[in-house]
C-alpha atoms as a PDB file:
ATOM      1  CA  UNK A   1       0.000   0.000   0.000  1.00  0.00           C
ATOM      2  CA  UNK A   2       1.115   3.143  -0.639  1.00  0.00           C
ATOM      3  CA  UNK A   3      -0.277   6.928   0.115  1.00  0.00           C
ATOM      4  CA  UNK A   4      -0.103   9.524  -2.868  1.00  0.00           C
ATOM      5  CA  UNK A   5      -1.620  13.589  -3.167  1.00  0.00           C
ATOM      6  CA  UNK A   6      -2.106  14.374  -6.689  1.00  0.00           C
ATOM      7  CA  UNK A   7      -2.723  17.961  -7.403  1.00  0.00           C
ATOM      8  CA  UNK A   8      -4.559  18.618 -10.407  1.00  0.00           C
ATOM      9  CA  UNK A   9      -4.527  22.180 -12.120  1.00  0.00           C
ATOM     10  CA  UNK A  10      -6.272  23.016 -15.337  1.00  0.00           C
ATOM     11  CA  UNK A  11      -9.976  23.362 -16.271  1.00  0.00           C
ATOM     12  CA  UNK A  12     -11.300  20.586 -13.296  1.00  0.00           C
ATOM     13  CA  UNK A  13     -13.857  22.452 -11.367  1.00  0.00           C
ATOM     14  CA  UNK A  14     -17.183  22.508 -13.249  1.00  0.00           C
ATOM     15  CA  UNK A  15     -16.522  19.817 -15.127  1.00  0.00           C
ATOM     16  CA  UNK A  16     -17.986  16.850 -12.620  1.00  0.00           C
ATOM     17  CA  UNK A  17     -13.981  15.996 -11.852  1.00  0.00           C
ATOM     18  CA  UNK A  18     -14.559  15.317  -8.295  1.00  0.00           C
ATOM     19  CA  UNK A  19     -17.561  12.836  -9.508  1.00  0.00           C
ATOM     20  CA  UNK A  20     -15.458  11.026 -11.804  1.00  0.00           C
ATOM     21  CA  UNK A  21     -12.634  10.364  -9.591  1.00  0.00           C
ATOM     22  CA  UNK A  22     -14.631   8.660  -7.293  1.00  0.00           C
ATOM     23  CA  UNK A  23     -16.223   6.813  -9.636  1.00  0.00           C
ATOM     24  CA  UNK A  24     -12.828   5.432 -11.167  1.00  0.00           C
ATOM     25  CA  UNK A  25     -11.517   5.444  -7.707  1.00  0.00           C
ATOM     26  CA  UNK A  26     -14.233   2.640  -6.454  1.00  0.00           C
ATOM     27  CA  UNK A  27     -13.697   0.956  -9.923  1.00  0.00           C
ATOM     28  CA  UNK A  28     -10.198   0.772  -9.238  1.00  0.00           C
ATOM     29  CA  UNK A  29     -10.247  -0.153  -5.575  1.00  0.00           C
ATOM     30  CA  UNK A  30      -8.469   2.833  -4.218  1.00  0.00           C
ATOM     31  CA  UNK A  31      -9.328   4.593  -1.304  1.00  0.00           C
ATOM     32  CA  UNK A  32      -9.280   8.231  -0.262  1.00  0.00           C
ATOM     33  CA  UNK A  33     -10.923  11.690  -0.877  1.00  0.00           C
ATOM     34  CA  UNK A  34     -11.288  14.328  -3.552  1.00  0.00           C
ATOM     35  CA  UNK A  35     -11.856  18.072  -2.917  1.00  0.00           C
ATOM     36  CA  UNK A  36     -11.910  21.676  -5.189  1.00  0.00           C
ATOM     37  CA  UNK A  37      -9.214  24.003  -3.945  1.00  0.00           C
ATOM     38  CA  UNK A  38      -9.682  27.789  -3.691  1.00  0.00           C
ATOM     39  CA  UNK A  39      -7.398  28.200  -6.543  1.00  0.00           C
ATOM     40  CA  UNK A  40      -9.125  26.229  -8.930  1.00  0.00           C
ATOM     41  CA  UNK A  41      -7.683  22.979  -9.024  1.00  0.00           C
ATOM     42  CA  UNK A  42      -8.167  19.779  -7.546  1.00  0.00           C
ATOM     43  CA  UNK A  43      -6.496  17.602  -4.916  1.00  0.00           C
ATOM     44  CA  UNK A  44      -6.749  14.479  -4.664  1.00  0.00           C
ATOM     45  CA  UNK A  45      -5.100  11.426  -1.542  1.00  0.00           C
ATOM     46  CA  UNK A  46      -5.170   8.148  -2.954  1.00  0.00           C
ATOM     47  CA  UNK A  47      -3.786   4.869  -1.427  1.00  0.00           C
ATOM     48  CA  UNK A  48      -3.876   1.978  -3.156  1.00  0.00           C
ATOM     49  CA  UNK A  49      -0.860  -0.488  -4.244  1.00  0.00           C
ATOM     50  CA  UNK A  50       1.912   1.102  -6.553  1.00  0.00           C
ATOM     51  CA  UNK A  51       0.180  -0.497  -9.635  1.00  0.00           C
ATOM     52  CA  UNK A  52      -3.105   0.865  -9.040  1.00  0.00           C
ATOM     53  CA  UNK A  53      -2.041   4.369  -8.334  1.00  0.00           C
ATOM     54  CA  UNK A  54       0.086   4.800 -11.459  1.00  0.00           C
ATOM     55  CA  UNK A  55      -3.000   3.669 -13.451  1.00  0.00           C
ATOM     56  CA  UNK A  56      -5.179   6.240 -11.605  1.00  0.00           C
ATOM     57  CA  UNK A  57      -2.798   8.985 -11.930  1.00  0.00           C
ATOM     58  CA  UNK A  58      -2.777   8.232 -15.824  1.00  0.00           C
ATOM     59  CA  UNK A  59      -6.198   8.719 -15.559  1.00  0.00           C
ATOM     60  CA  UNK A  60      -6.024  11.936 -13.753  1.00  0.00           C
ATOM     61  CA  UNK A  61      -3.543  12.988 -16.384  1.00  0.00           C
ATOM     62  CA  UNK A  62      -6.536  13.127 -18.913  1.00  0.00           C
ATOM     63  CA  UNK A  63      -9.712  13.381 -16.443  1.00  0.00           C
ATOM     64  CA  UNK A  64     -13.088  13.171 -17.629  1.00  0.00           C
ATOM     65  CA  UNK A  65     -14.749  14.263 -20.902  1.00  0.00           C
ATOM     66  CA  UNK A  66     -14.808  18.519 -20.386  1.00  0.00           C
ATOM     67  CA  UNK A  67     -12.039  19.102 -18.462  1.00  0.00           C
ATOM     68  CA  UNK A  68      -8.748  20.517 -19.469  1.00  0.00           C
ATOM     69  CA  UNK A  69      -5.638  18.950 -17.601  1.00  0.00           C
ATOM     70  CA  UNK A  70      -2.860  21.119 -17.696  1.00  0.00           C
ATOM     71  CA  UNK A  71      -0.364  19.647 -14.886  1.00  0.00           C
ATOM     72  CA  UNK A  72      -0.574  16.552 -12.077  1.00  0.00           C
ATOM     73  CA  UNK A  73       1.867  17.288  -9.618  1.00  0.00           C
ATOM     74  CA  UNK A  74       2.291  14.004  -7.309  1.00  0.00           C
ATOM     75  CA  UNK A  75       3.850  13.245  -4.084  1.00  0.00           C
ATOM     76  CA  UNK A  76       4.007  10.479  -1.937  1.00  0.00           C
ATOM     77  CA  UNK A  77       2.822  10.569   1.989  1.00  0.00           C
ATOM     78  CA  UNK A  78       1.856   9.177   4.925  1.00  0.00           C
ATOM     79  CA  UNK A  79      -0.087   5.758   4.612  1.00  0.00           C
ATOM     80  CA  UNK A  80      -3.976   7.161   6.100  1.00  0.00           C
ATOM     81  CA  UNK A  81      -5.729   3.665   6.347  1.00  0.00           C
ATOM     82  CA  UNK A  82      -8.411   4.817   4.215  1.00  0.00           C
ATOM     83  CA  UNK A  83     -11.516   2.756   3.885  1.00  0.00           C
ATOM     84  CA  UNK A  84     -13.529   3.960   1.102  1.00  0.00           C
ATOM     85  CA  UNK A  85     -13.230   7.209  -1.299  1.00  0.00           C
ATOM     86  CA  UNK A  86     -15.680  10.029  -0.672  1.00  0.00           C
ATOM     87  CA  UNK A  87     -15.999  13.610  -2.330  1.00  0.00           C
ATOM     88  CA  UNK A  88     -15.487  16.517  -0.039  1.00  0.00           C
ATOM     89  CA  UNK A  89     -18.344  18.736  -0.778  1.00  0.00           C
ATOM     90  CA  UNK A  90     -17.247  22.364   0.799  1.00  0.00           C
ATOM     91  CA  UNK A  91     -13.663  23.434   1.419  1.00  0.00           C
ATOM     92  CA  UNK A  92     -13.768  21.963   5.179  1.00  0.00           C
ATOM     93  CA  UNK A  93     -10.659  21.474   6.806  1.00  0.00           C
ATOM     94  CA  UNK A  94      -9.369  17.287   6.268  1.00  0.00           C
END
């Protein structure tokens, strides 16, 4: 298992990018949470096995049908012991 934040800048709010994560995220059997940032972009913790993740961040690389990806930063964490993956709905502290 392994614990990633992926930081996603481009056109992703608007575009039902926190929906679609989730949805790939339970396909894929990864776990964590998905939130809009103030400054228009999206971030993302994921934990899932190495495999897993670098298919899911390929995804995030291209998103879902209207958005516009312009960068995925990455960087590894702190293993959370996530048990499911849920959309954060308002910009609550996490």
């Amino acid at each position: 298992m392994k614990h990633i934040k992926i930081k996603v800048v481009g056109k992703v709010q608007g575009v039902f990018f926190r929906a679609s994560t989730k949805a790939v995220a339970d396909q894929m059997g990864v776990k964590g949470k998905v939130k809009n940032e103030k400054d228009g972009s999206v971030l993302i913790e994921a934990e899932a096995d190495e495999i897993t993740l670098e298919m899911f961040v390929e995804w995030c690389n291209k998103g879902p049908e209207k958005s516009i990806v312009e960068q995925v930063v990455v960087e590894e964490g702190e293993l959370q012991g996530y048990t499911n993956f849920v959309v954060i709905k308002k910009n609550l502290l996490w």
